[in-house]
Protein backbone atom coordinates (compact mmCIF):
# COMPACT_ATOMS: atom_id res chain seq x y z
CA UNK A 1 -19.90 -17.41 -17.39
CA UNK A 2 -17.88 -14.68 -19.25
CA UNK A 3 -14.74 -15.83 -20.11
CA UNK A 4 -11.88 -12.92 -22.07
CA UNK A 5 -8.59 -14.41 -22.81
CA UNK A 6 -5.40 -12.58 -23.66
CA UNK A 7 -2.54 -13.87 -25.12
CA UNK A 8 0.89 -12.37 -25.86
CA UNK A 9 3.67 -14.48 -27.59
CA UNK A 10 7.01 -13.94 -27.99
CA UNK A 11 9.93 -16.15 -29.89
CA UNK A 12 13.24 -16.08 -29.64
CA UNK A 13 16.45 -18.13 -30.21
CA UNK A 14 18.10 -19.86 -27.87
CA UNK A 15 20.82 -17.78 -26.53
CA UNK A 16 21.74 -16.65 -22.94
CA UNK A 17 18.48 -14.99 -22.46
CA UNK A 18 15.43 -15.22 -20.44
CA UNK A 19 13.12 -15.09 -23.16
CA UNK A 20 9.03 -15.48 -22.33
CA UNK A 21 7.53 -17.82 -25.14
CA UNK A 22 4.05 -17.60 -24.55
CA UNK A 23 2.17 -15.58 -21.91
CA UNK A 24 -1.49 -16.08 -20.99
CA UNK A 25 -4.40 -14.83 -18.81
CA UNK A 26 -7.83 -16.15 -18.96
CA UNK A 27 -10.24 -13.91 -16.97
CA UNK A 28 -13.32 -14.44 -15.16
CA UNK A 29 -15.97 -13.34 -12.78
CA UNK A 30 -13.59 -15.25 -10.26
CA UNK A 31 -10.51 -14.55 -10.96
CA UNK A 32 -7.49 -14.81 -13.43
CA UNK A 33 -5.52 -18.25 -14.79
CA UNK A 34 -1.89 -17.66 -15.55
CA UNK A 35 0.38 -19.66 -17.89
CA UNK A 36 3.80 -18.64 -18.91
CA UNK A 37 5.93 -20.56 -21.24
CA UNK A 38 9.92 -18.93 -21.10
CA UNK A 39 13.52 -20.10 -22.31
CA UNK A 40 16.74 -19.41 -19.72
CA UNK A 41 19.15 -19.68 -21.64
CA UNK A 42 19.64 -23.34 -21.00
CA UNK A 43 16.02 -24.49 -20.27
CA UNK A 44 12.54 -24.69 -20.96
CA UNK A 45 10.19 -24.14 -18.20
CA UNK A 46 6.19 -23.82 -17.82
CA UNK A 47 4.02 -22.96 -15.15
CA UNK A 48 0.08 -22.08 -14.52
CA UNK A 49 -1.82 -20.46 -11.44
CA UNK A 50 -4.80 -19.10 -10.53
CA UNK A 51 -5.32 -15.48 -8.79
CA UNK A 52 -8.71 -14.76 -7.11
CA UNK A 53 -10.12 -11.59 -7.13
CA UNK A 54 -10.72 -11.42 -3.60
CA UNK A 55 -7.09 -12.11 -3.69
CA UNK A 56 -5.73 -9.72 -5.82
CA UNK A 57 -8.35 -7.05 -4.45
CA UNK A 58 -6.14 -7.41 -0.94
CA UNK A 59 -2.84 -7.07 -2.58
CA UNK A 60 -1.67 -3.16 -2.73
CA UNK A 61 -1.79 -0.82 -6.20
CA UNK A 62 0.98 0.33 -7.90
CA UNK A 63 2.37 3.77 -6.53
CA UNK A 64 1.04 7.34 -7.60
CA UNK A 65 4.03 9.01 -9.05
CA UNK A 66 5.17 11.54 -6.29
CA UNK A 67 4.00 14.78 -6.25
CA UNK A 68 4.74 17.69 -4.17
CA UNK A 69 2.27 19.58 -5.43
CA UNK A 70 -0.11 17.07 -4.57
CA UNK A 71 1.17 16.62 -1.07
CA UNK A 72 1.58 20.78 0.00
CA UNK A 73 -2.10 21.13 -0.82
CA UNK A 74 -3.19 18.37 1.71
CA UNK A 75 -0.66 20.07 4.01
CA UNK A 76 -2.49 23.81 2.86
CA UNK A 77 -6.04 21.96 2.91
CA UNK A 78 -4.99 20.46 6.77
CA UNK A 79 -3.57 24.25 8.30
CA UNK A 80 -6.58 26.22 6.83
CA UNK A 81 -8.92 23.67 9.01
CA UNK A 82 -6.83 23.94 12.15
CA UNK A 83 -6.68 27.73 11.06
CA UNK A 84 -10.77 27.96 11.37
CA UNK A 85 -10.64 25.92 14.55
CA UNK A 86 -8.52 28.44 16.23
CA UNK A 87 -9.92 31.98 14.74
CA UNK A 88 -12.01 32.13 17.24
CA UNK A 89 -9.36 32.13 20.40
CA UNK A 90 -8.02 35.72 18.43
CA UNK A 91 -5.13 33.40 16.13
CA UNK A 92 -4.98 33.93 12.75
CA UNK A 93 -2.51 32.31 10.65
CA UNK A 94 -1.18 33.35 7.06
CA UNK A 95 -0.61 29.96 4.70
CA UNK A 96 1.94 30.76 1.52
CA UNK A 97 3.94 28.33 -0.84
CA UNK A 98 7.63 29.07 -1.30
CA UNK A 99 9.05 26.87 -3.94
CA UNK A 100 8.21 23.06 -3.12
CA UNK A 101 7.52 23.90 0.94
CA UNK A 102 4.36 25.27 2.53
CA UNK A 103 5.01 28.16 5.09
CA UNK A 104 3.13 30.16 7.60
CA UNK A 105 2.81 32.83 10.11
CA UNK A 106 1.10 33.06 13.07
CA UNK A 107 -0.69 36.63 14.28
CA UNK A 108 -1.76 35.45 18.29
CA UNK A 109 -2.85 37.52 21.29
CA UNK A 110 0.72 37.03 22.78
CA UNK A 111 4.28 35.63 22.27
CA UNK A 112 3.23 32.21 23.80
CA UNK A 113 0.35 31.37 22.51
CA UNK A 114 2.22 32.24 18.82
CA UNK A 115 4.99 29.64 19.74
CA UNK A 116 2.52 27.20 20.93
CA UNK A 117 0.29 27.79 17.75
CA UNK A 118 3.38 27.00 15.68
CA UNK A 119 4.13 24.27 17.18
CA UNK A 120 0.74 22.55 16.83
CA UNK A 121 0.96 23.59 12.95
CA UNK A 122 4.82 22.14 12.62
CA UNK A 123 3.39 19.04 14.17
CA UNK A 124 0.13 18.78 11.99
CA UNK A 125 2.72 19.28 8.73
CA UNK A 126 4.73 16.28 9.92
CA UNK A 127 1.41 14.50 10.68
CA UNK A 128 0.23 15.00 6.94
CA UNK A 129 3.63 13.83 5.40
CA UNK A 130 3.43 10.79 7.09
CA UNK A 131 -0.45 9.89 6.31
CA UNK A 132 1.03 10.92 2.28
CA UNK A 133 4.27 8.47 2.73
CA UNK A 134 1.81 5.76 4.85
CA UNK A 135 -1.02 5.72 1.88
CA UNK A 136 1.03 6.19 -0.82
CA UNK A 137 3.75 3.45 -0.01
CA UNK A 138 6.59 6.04 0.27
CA UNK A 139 9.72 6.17 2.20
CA UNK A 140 12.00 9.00 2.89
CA UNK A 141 15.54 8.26 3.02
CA UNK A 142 19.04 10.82 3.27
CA UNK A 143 21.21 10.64 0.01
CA UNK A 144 24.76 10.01 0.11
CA UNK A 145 25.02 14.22 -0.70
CA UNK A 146 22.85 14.21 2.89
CA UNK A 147 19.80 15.34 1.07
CA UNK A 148 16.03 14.36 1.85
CA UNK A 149 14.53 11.89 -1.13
CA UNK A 150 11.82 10.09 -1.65
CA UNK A 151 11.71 6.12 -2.39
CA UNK A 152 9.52 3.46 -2.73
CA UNK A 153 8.71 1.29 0.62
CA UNK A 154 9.71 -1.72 -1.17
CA UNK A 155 9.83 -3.89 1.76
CA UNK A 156 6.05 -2.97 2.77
CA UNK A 157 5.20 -3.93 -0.77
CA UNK A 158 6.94 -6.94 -0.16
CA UNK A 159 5.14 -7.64 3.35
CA UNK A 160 1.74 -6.74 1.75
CA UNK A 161 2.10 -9.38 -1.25
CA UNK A 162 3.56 -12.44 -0.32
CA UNK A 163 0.66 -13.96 1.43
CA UNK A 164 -1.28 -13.75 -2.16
CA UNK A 165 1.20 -15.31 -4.15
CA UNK A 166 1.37 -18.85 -2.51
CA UNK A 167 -0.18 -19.64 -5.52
CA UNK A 168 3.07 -19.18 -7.97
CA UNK A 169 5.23 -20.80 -4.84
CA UNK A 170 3.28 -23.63 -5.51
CA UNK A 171 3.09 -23.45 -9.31
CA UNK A 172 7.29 -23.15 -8.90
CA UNK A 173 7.68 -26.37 -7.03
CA UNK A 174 5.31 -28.06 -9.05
CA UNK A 175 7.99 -28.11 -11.67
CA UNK A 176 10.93 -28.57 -10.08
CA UNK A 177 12.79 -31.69 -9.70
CA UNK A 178 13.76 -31.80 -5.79
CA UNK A 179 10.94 -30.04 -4.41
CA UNK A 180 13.26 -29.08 -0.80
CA UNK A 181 16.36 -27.75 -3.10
CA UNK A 182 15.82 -23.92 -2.12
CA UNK A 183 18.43 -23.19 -5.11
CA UNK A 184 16.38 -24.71 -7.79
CA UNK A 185 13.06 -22.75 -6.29
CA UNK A 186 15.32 -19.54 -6.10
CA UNK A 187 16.82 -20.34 -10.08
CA UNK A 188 13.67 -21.33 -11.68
CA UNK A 189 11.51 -17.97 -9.47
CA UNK A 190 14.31 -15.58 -10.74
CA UNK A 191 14.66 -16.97 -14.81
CA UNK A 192 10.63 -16.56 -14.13
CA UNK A 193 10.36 -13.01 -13.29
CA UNK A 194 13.66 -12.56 -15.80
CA UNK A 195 11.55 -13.35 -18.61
CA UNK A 196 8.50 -11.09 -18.24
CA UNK A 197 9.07 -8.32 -20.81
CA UNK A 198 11.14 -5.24 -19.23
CA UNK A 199 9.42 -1.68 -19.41
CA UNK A 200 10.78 1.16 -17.37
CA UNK A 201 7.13 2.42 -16.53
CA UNK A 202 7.36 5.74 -17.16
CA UNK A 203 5.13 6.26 -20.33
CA UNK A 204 1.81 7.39 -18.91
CA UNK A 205 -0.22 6.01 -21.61
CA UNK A 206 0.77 2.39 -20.92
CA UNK A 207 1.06 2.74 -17.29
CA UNK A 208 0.44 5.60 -14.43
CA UNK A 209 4.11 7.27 -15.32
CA UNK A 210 5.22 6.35 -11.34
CA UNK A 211 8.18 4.03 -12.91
CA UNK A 212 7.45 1.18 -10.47
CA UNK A 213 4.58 -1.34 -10.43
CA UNK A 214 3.86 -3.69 -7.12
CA UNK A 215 4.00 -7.58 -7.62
CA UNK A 216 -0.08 -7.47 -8.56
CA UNK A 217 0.17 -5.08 -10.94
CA UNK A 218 3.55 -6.45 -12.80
CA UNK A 219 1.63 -10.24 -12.96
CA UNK A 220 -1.37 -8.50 -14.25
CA UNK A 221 0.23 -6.05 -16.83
CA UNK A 222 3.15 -8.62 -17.66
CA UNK A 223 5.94 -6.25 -17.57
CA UNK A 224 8.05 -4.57 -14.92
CA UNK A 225 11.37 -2.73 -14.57
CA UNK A 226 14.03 -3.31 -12.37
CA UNK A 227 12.92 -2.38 -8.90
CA UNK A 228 9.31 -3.47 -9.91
CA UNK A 229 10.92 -6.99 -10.50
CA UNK A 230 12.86 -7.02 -7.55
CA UNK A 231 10.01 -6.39 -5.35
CA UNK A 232 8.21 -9.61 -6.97
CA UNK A 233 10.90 -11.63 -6.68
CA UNK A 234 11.37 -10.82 -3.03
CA UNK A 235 7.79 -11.05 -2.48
CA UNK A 236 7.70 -15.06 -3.96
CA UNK A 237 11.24 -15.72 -1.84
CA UNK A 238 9.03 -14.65 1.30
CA UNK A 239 6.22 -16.87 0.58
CA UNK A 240 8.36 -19.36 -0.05
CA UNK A 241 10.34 -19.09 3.24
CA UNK A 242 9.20 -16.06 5.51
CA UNK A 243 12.39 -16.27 7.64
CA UNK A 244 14.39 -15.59 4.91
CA UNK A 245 16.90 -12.34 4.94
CA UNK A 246 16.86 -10.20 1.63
CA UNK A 247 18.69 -6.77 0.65
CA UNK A 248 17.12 -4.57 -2.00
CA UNK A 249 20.42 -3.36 -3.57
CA UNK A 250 19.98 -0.15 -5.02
CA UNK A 251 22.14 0.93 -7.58
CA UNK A 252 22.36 4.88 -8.78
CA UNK A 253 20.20 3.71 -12.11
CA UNK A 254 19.21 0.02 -10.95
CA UNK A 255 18.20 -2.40 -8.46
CA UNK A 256 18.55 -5.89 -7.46
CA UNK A 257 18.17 -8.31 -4.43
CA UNK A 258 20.99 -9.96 -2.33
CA UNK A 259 19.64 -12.80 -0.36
CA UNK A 260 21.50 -14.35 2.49
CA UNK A 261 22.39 -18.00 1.24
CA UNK A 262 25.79 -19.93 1.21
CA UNK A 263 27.44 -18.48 -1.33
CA UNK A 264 29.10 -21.24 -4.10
CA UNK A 265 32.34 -20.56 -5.45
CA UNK A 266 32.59 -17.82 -7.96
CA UNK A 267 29.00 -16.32 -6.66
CA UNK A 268 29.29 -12.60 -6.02
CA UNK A 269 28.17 -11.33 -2.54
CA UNK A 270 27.76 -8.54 -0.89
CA UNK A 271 27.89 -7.95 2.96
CA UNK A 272 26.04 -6.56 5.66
CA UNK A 273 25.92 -6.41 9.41
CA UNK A 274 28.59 -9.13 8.55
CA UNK A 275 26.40 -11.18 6.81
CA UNK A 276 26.95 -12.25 3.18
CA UNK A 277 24.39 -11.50 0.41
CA UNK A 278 24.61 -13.43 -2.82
CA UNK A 279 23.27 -11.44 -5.74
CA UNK A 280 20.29 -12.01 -7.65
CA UNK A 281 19.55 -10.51 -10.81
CA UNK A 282 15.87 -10.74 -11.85
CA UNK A 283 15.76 -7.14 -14.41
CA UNK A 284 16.09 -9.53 -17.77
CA UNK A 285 15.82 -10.18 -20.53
CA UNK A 286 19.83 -11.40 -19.99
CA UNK A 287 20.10 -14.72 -18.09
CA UNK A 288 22.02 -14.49 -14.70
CA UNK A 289 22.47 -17.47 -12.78
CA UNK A 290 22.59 -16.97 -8.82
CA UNK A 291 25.51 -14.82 -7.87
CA UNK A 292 25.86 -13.18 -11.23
CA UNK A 293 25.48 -9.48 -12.43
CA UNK A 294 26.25 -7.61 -15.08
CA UNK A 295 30.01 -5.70 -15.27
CA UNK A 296 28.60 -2.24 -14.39
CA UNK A 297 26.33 -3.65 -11.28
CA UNK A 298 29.30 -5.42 -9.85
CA UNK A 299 31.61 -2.08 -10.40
CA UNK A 300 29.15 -0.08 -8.87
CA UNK A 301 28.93 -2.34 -5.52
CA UNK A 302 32.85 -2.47 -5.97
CA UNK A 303 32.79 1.37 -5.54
CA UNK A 304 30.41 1.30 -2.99
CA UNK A 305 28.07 3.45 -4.88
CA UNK A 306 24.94 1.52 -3.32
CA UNK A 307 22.27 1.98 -0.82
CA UNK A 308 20.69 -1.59 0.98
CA UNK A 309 16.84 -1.47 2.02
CA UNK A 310 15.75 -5.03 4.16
CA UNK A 311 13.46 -6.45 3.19
């Protein structure tokens, strides 16, 4: 059996920092082993765990980077087929690009047929959007300027990883020292995914330029930014308790996760349908304990300068 083995090491002094010590993935025709070696500032920790292939092949990609160039020529491609279908009932239509939209104009035997014709085509436009956002794990979502954006569907990603990562849940609780303390599974998952080496995922040489990787992806490439960490994070928290309520906080240049919990004293929070969130920070490589965040996080919630995704 063909075995390749990668290993990436990385020392550091102890200070208040998530640091990874050792990373490494033995491969096979099977699957992957995982073992991760990392400093939190205060502790040592180590963990191991297998990932299938037939597991990993279930768990979704990493985004495309959008494209609206890419999505107004499957919305082009999609009218010029309905626009063959109908030629021969005497309806032509006329397909140009203006700026980043697709329009059209309809040439029919009478007024009504035009308006129903148009119709049909505004309703096959929203159709394609939808099969573009459904594939390609996107979300649309009104800015606080009450403009149309785009965003990742970070809670499907969530949804669509947890049941393959029982594997690190169990790994986690392997190590810690009251196996039922959800604080301790929560501290030692977030130092965890804290310690992974940050990379803002936009180079297209190291990665596909989309500036997020899903929870597979991240494992496998062994580096993630902040939303891409988040999303992990999350992901392990659901395995680990399904029922459990979690906030994507997102930040106007960052993300991380409030999760509903008790909140200690001290712990920051933040509150929704009257329910308090205590922060979690999982970006790295600084250490944050549960209910910390950096100065400019906790100013920006302050100012309200947030948007909240469930998760």
């Amino acid at each position: 059996m063909l075995i390749t083995l990668t290993i990436l090491a990385a020392f550091a002094t102890q200070d208040a920092q998530a640091s990874q010590l050792g990373f490494q993935k033995k491969s096979n025709v099977e699957g992957h082993t995982f073992s991760y070696r990392w400093f939190d500032g205060e502790k040592h920790y180590a963990i191991q765990f297998p990932l299938a292939n037939a597991t990993l092949n279930q768990l979704p990609n990493s985004p495309i980077r959008y494209n609206n160039d890419l999505l107004q020529q499957e919305i082009v491609a999609a009218i010029r087929r309905y626009a063959v279908d109908v030629s021969g009932e005497g309806i032509q239509v006329v397909i140009k690009r203006l700026g980043l939209n697709t329009e059209y104009q309809v040439r029919a035997p009478n007024d009504k047929v035009a308006k129903e014709t148009l119709r049909e085509i505004d309703e096959l436009q929203d159709t394609v959007k939808a099969e573009f956002y459904e594939k390609n794990f996107f979300l649309t979502y009104t800015s606080p300027l009450g403009e149309k954006a785009i965003q990742h569907d970070f809670a499907r990603y969530v949804h669509d990883s947890k049941d393959g990562l029982n594997s690190i849940v169990d790994a986690i609780k392997s190590i810690q020292e009251n196996q039922k303390d959800y604080r301790e599974f929560i501290t030692i998952a977030m130092s965890w995914v804290q310690s992974i080496p940050y990379d803002d995922l936009r180079n297209r040489i190291s990665s596909n330029g989309s500036g997020f990787a899903s929870p597979k992806d991240l494992i496998l490439q062994n580096r993630g930014d902040c939303d891409s960490k988040s999303t992990l994070l999350a992901a392990i928290l659901k395995a680990y308790n399904e029922q459990i309520k979690l906030k994507m906080i997102l930040l106007p240049k960052h993300a991380l996760l409030g999760v509903s919990l008790r909140a200690l004293p001290n712990e920051k929070t933040i509150t929704s349908d009257s329910i308090p969130y205590v922060l979690l920070e999982p970006t790295g490589p600084a250490y944050y304990k549960i209910g910390e965040a950096d100065d400019d996080s906790l100013m920006a919630i302050r100012n309200r300068q947030y948007r909240l995704a469930s998760l």
